[in-house]
C-alpha atoms as a PDB file:
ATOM      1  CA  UNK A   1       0.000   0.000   0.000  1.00  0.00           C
ATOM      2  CA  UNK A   2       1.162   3.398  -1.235  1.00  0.00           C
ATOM      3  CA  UNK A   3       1.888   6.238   1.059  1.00  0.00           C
ATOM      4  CA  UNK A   4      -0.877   8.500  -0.357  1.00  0.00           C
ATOM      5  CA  UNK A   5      -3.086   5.773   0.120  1.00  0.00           C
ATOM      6  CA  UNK A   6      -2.561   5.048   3.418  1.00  0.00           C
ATOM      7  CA  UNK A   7      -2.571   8.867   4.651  1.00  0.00           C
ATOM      8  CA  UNK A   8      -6.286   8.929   2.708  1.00  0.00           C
ATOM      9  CA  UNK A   9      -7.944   5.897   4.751  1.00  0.00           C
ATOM     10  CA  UNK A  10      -6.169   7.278   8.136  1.00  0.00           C
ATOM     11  CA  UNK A  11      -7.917  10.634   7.475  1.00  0.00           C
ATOM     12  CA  UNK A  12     -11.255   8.834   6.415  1.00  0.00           C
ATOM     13  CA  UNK A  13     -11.030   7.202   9.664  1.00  0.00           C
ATOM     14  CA  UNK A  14     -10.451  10.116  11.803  1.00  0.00           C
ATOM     15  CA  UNK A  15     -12.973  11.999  10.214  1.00  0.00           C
ATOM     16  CA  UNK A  16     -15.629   8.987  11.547  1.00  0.00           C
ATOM     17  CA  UNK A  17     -13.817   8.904  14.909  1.00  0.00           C
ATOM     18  CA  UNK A  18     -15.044  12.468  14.725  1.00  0.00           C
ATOM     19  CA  UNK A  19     -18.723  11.759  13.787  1.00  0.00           C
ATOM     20  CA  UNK A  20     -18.633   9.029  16.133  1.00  0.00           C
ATOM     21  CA  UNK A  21     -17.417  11.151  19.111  1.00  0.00           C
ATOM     22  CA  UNK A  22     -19.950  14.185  18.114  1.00  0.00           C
ATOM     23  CA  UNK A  23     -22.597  11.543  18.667  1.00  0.00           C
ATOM     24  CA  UNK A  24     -21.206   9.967  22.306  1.00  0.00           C
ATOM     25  CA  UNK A  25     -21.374  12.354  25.142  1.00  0.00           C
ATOM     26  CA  UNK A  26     -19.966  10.084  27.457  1.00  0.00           C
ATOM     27  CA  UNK A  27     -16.192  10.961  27.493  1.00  0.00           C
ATOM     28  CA  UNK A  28     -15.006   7.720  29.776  1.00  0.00           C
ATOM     29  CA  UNK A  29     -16.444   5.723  26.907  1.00  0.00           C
ATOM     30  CA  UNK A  30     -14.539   7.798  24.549  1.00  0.00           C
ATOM     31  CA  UNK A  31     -11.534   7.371  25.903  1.00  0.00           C
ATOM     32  CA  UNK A  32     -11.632   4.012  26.454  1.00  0.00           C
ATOM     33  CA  UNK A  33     -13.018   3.213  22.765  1.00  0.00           C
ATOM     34  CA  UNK A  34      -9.739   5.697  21.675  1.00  0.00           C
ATOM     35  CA  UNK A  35      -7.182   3.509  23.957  1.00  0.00           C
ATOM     36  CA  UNK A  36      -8.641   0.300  22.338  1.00  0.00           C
ATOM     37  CA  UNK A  37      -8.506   1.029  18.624  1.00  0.00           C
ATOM     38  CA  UNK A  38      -5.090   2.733  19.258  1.00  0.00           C
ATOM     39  CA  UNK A  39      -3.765  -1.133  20.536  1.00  0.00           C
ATOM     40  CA  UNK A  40      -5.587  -2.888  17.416  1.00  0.00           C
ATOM     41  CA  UNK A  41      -4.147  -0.387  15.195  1.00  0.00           C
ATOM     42  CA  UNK A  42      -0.391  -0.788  16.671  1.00  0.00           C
ATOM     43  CA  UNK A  43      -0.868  -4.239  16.833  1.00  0.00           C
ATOM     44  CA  UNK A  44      -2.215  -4.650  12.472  1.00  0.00           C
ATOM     45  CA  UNK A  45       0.408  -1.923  11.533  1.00  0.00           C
ATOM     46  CA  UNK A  46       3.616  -3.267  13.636  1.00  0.00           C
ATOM     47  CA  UNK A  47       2.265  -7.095  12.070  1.00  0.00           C
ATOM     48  CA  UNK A  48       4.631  -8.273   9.864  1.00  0.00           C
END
């Protein structure tokens, strides 16, 4: 995967982080729901 690629689908999915945290109010949730797809992410990317 190309670098422009990859720099378009991480900004698609912040922008729908965003929508999604518009939408919760409830900022333990939010952090917690941040912390989690942070460790999933690490742990796809760093996959070799």
């Amino acid at each position: 995967m190309d670098k422009r690629k990859l720099i378009g689908l991480l900004a698609f999915f912040v922008a729908i982080g965003m929508l999604i945290m518009l939408f919760l109010h409830n900022d333990f949730v939010g952090i917690v729901l941040i912390a989690m797809l942070l460790f999933i992410g690490y742990n796809c990317y760093s996959c070799s």
